[in-house]
PDB file of N, CA and C in Angstrom:
ATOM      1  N   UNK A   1     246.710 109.455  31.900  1.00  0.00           N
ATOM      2  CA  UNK A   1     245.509 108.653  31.820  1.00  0.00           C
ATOM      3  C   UNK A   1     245.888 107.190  32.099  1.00  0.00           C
ATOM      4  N   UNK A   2     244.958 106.180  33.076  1.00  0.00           N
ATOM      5  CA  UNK A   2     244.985 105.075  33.215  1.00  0.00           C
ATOM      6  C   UNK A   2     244.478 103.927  32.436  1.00  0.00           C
ATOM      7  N   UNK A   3     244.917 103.199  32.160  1.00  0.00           N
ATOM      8  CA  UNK A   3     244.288 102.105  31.249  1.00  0.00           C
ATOM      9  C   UNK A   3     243.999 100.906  31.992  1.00  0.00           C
ATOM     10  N   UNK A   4     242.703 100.443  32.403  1.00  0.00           N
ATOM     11  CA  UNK A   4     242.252  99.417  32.597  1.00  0.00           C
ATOM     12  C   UNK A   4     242.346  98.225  32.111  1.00  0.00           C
ATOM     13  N   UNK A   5     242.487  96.860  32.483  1.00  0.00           N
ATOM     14  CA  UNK A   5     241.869  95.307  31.490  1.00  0.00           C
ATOM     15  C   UNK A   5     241.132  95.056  32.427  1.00  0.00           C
ATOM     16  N   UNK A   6     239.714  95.230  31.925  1.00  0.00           N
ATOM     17  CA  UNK A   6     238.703  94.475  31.836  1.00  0.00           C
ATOM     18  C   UNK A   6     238.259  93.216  31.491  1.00  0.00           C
ATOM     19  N   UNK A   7     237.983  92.352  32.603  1.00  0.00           N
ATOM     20  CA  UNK A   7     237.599  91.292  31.808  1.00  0.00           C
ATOM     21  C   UNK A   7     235.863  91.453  30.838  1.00  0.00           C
ATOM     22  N   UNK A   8     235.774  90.913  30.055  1.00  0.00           N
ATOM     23  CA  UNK A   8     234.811  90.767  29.154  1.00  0.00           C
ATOM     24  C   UNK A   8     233.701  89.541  30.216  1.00  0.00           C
ATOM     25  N   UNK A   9     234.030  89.130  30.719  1.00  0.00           N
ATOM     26  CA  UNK A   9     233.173  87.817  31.536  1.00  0.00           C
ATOM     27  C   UNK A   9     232.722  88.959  33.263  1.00  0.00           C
ATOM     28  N   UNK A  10     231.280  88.701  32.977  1.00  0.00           N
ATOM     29  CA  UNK A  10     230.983  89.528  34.164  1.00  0.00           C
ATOM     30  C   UNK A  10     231.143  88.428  35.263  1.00  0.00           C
ATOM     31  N   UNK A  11     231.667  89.202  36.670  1.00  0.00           N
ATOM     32  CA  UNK A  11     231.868  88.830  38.286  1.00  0.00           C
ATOM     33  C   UNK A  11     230.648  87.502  38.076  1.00  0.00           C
ATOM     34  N   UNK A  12     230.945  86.648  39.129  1.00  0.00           N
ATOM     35  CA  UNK A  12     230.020  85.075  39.606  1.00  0.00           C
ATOM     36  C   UNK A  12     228.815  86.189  40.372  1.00  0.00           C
ATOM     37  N   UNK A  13     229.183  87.223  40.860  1.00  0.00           N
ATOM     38  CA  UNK A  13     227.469  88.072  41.922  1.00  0.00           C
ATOM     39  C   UNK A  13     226.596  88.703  40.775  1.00  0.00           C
ATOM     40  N   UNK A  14     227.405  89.194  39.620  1.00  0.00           N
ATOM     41  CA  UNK A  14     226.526  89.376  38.859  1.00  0.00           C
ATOM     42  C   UNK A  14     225.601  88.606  38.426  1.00  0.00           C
ATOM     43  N   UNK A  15     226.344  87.647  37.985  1.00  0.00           N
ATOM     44  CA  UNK A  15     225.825  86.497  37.307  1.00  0.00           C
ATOM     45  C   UNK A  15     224.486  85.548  38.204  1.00  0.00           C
ATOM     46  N   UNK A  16     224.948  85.846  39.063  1.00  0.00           N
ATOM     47  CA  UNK A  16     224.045  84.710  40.234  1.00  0.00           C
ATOM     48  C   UNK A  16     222.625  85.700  40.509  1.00  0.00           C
ATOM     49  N   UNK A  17     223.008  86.729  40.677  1.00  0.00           N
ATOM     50  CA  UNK A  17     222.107  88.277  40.810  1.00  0.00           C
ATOM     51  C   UNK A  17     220.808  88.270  39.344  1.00  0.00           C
ATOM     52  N   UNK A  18     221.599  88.051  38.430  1.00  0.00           N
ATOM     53  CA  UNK A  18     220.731  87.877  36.677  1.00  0.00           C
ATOM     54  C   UNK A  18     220.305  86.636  37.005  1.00  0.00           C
ATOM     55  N   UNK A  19     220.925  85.480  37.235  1.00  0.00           N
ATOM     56  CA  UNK A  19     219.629  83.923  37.447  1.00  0.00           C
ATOM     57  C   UNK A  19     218.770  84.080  38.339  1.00  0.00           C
ATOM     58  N   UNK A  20     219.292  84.758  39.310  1.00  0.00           N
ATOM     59  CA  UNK A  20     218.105  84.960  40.775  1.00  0.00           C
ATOM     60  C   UNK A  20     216.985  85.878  40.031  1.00  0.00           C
ATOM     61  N   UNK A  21     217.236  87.206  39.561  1.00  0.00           N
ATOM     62  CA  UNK A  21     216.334  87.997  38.850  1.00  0.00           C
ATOM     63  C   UNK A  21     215.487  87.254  37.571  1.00  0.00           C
ATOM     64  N   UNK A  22     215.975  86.206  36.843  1.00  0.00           N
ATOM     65  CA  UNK A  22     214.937  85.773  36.251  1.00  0.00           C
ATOM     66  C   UNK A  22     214.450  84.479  36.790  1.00  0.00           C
ATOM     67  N   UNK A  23     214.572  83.476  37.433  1.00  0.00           N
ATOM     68  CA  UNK A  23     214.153  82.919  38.438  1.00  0.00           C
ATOM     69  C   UNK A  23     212.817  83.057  38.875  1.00  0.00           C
ATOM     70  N   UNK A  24     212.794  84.362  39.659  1.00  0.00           N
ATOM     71  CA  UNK A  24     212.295  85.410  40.528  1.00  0.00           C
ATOM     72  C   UNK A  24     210.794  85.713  39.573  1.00  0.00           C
ATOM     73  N   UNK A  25     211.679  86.020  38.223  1.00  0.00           N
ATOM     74  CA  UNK A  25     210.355  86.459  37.319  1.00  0.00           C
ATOM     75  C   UNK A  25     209.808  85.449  36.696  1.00  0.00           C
ATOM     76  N   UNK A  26     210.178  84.390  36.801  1.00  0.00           N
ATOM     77  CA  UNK A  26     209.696  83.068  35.870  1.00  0.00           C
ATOM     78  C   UNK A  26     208.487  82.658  36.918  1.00  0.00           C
ATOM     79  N   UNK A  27     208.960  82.385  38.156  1.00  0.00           N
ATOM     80  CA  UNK A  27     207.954  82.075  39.558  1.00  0.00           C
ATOM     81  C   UNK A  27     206.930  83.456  39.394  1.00  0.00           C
ATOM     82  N   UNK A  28     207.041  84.342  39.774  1.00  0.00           N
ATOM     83  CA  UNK A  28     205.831  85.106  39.470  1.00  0.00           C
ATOM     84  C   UNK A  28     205.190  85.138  38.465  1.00  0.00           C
ATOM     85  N   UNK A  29     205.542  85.029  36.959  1.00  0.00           N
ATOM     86  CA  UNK A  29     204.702  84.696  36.170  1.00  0.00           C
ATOM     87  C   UNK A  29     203.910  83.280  36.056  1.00  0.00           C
ATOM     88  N   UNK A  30     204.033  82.567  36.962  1.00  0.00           N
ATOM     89  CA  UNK A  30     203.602  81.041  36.591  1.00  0.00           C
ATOM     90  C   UNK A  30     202.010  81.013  36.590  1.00  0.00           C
ATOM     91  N   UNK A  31     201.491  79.982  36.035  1.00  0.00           N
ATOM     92  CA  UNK A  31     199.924  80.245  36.123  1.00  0.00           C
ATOM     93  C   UNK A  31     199.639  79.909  37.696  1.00  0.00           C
ATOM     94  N   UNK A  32     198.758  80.502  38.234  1.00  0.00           N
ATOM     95  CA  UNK A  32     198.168  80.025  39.860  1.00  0.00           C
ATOM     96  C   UNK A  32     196.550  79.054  39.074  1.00  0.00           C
ATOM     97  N   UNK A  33     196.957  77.803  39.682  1.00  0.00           N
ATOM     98  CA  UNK A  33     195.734  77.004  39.989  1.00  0.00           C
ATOM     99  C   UNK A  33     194.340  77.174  40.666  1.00  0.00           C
ATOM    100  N   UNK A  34     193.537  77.636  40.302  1.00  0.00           N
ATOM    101  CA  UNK A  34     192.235  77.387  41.607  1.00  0.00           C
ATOM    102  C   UNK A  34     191.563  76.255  41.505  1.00  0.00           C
ATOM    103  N   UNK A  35     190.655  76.157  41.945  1.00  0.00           N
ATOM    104  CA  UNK A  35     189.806  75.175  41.795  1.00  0.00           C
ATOM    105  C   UNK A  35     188.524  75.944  41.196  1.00  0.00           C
ATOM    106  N   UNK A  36     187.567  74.881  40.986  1.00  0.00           N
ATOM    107  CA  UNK A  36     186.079  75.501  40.448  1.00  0.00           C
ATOM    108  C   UNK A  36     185.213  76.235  41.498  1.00  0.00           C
ATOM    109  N   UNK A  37     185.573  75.737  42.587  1.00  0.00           N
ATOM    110  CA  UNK A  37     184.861  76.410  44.194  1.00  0.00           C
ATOM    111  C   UNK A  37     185.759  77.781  44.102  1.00  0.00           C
ATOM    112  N   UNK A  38     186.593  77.979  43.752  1.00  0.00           N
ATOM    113  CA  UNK A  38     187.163  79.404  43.816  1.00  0.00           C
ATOM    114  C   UNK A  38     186.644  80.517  43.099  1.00  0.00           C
ATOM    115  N   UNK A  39     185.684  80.041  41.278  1.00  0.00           N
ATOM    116  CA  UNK A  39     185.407  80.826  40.938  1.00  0.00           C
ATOM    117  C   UNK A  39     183.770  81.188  41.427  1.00  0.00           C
ATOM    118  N   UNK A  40     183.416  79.878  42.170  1.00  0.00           N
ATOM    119  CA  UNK A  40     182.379  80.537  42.841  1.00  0.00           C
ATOM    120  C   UNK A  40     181.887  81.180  43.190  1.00  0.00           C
ATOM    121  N   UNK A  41     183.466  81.337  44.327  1.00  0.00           N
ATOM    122  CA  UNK A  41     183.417  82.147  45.664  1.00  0.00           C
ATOM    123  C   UNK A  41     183.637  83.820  45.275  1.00  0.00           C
ATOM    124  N   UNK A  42     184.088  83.821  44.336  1.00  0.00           N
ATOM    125  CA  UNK A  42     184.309  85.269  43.389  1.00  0.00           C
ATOM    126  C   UNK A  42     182.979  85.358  42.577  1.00  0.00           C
ATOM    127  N   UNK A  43     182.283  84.702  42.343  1.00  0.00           N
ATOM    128  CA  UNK A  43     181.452  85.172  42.312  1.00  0.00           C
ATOM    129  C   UNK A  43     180.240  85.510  42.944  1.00  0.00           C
ATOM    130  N   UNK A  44     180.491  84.637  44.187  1.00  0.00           N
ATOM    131  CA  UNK A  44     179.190  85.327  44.811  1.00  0.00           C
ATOM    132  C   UNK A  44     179.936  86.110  45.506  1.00  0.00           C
ATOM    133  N   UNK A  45     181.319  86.788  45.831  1.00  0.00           N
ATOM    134  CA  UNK A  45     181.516  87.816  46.138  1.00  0.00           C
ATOM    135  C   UNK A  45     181.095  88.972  45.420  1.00  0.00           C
ATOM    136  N   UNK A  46     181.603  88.824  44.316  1.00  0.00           N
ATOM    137  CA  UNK A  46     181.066  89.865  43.230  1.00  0.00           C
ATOM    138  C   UNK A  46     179.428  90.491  43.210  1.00  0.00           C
ATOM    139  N   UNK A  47     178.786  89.619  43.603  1.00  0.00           N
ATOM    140  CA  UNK A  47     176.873  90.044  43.536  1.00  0.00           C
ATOM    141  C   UNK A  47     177.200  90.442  44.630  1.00  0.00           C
ATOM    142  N   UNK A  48     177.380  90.209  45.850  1.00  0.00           N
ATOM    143  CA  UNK A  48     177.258  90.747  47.294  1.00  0.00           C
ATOM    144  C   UNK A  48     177.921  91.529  47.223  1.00  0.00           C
ATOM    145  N   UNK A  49     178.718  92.044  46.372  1.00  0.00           N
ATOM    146  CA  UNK A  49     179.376  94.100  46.206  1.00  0.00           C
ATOM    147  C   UNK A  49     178.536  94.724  45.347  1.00  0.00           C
ATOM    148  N   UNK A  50     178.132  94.365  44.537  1.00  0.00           N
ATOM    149  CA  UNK A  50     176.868  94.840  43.466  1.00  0.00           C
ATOM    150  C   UNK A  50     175.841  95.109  44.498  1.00  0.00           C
ATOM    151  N   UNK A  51     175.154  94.085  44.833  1.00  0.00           N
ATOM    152  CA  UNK A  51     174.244  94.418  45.668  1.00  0.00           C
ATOM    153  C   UNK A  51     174.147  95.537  46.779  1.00  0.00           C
ATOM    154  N   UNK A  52     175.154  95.201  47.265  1.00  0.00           N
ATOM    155  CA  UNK A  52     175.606  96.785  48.135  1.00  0.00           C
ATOM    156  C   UNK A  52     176.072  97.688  47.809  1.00  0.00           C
ATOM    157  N   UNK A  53     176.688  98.156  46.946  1.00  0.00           N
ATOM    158  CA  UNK A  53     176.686  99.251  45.746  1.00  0.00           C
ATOM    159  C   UNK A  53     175.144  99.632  45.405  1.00  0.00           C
ATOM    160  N   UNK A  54     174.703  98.933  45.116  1.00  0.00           N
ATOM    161  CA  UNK A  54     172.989  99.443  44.703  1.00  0.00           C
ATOM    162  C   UNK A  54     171.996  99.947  45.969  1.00  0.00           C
ATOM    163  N   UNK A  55     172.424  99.255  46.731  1.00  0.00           N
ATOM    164  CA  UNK A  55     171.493 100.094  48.232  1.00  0.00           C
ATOM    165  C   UNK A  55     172.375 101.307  48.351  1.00  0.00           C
ATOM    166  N   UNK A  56     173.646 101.294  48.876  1.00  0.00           N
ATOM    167  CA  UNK A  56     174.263 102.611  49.270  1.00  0.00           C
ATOM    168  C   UNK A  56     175.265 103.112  48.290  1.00  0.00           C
ATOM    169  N   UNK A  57     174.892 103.856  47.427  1.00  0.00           N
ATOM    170  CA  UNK A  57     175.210 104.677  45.692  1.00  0.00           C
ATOM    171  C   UNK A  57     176.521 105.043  46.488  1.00  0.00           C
ATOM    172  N   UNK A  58     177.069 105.412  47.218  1.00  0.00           N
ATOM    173  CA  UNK A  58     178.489 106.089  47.861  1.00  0.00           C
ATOM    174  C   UNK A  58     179.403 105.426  47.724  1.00  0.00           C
ATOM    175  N   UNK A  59     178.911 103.597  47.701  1.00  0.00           N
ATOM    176  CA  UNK A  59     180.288 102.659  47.534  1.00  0.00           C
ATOM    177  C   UNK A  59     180.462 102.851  45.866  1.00  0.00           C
ATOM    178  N   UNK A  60     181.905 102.259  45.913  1.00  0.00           N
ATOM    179  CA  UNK A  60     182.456 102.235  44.622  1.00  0.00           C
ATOM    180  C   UNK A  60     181.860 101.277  44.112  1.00  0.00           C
ATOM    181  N   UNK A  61     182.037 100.667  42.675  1.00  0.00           N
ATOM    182  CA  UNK A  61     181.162  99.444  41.957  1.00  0.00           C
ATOM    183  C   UNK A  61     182.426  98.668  41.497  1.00  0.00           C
TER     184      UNK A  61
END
């Protein structure tokens, strides 16, 4: 049987690999900004799918 030494300190790719991976997840969680014209625009998207949902029952809601 062989006996290894291991270092206890993981490789610099690991390491750079774990900051990039939370990095990565810190930027995707960040809040996104709109403006007030954005929730507008979602909403009059929103009635103009309602509305067409209600003429043709086949679309999804």
């Amino acid at each position: 049987m062989t006996a290894y030494a291991l270092s206890a300190r993981r490789p610099w790719t690991h390491r750079t690999a774990v900051r990039l991976g939370h990095a990565l997840t810190a930027w995707g969680d960040r809040p996104v900004r709109r403006s007030a014209a954005h929730a507008d625009l979602v909403d009059q998207l929103e009635a103009t799918r309602d509305r067409a949902a209600r003429q043709l029952p086949q679309l999804p809601r």
